[in-house]
Protein backbone atom coordinates (compact mmCIF):
# COMPACT_ATOMS: atom_id res chain seq x y z
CA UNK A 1 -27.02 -78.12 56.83
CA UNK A 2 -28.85 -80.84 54.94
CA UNK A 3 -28.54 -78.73 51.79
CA UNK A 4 -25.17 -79.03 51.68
CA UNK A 5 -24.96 -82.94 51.22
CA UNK A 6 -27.75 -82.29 48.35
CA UNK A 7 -25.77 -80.46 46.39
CA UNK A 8 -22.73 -82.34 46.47
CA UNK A 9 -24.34 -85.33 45.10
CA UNK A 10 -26.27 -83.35 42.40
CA UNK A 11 -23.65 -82.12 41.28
CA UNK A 12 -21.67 -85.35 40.75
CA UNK A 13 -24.39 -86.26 38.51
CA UNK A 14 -23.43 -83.79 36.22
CA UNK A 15 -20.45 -85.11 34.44
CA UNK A 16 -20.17 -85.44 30.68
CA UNK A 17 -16.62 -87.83 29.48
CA UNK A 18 -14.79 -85.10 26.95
CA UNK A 19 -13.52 -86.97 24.05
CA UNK A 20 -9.16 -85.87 24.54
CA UNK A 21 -8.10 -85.68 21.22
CA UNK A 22 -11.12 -83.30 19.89
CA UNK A 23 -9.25 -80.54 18.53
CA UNK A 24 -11.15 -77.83 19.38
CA UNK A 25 -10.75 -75.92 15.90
CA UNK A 26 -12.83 -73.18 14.72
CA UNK A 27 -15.09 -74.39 12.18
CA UNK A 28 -17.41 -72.30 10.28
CA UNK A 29 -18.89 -74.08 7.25
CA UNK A 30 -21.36 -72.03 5.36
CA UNK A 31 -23.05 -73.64 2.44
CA UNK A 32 -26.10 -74.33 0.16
CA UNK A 33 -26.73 -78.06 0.44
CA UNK A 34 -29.00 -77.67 -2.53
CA UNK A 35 -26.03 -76.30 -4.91
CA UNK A 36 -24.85 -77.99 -7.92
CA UNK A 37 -20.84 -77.87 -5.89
CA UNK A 38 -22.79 -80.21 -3.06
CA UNK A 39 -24.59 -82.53 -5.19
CA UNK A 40 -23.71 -85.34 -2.51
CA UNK A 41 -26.34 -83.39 -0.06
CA UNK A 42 -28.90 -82.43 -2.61
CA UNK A 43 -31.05 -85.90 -2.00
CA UNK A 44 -31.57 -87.02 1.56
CA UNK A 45 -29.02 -90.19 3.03
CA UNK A 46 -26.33 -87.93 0.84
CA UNK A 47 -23.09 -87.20 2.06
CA UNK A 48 -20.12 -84.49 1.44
CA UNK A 49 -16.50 -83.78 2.80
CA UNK A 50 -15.60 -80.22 3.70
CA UNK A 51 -12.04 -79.38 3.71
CA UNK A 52 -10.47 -75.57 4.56
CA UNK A 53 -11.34 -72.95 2.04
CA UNK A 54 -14.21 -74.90 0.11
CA UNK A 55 -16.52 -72.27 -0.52
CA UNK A 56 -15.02 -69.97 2.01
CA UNK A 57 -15.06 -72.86 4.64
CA UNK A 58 -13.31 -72.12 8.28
CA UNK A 59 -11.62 -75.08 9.03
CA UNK A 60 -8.97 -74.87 11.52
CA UNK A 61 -5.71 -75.95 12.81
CA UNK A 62 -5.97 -79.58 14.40
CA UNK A 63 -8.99 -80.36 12.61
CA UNK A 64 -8.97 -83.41 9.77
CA UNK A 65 -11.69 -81.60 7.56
CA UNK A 66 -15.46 -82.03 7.99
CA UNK A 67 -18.25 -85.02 6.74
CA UNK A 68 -21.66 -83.92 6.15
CA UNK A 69 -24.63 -85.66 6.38
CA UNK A 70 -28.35 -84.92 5.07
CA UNK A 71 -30.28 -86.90 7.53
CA UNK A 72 -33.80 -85.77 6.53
CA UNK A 73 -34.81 -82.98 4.50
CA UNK A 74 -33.75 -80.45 6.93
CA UNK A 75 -31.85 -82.02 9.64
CA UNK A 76 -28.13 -82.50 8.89
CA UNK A 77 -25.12 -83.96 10.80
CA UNK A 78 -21.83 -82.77 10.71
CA UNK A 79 -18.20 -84.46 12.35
CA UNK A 80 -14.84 -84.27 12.15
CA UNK A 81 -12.81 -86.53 10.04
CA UNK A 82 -10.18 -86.82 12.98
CA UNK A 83 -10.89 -90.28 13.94
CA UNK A 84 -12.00 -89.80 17.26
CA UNK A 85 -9.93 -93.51 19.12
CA UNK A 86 -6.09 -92.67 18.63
CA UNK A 87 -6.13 -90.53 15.63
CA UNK A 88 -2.25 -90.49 15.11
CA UNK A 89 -1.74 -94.19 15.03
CA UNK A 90 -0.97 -94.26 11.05
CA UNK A 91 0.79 -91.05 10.33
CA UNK A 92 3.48 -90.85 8.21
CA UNK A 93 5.39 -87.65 6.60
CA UNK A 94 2.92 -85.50 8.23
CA UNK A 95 -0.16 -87.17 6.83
CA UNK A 96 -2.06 -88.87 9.47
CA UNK A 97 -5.45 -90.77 8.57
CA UNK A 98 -8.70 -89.43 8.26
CA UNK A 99 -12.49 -90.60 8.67
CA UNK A 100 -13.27 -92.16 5.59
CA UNK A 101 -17.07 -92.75 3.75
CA UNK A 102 -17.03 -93.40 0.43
CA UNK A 103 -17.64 -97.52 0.03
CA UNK A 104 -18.45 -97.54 3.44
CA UNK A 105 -21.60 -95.60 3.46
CA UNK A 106 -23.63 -95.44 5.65
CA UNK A 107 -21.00 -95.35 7.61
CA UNK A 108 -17.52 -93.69 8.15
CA UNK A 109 -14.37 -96.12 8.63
CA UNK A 110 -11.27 -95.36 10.30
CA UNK A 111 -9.28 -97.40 7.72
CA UNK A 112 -6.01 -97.49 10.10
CA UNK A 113 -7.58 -98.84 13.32
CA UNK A 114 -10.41 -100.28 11.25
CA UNK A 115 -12.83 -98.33 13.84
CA UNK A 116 -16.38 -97.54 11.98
CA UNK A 117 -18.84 -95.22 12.98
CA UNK A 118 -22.62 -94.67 12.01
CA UNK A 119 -23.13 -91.47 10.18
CA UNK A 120 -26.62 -91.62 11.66
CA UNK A 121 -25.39 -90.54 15.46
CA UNK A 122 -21.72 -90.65 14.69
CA UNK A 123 -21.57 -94.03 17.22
CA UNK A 124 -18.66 -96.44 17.07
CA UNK A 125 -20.29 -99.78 15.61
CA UNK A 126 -17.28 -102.12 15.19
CA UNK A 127 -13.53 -101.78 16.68
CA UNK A 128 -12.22 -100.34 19.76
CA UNK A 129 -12.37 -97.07 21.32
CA UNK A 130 -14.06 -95.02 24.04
CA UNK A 131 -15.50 -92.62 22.01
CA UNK A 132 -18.39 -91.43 19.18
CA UNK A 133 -16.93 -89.28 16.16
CA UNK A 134 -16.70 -85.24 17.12
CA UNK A 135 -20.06 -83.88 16.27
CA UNK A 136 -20.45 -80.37 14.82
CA UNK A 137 -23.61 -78.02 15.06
CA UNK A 138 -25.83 -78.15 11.80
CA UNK A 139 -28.16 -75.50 11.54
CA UNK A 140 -30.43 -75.30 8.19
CA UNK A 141 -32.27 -72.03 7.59
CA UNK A 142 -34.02 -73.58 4.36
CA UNK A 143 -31.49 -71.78 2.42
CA UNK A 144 -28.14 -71.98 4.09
CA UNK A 145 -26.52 -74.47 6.07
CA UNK A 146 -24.29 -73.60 8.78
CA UNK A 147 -22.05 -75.89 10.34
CA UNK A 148 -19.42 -74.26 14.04
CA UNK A 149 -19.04 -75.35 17.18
């Protein structure tokens, strides 16, 4: 009987907040982060978008493209460009905003909501929102990096 009770309250320890608005889209991102097409991620602290169909990128339906980020010589990040706190607030004609770097670096700016996020753990710095940007899976082999979920 006393088991019971146990496992109740271990597992209501065990719950994770899922961000609503991830769009769960297939993403398969194979590339050479040392190629002359990524210079951005040839040096470490460098940074690259990934949209559908660069170098045979799998980017799918719901998803804003992808940000890379060398962290160290052979530990990447990678998130969505979907900005994570109400993504559709600024769309117009079918173009809604996306996570943007560029003179923001190091970080990534939602420039609608004015939400920014760290590229080092994708955490939301300055605004308002519930949630971090949707992280990706980075795997380097030393040759290829390959970015799913």
């Amino acid at each position: 009987m006393l088991l019971f009770p146990v496992a109740l309250l271990w597992s209501g320890c065990n719950k994770t907040s899922q961000n609503p608005v991830d769009p769960h889209a297939i993403i398969r991102i194979d590339i050479d982060p040392n190629s002359t097409f990524y210079q951005g991620l040839n040096a470490v602290g460098g940074w690259t978008y990934v949209a559908n169909g660069d170098q045979g990128a799998t980017i799918g339906a719901g998803s804003r493209g992808v940000i890379i980020y060398r962290e160290t010589q052979t530990e990447f990040k990678a998130y969505d460009r979907l900005p994570p706190n109400d993504p559709d607030k600024c769309c117009s004609d079918g173009q809604c905003t996306q996570l943007v770097v560029g003179n923001y670096y190091p970080f990534a700016k939602d420039e609608c909501t004015g939400n920014t996020y760290q590229l080092l753990d994708g955490s939301l710095i300055e605004g308002t929102g519930a949630y971090p940007m949707i992280q990706y899976h980075a795997v380097y082999d030393g040759s290829l990096l390959h970015v799913f979920n």
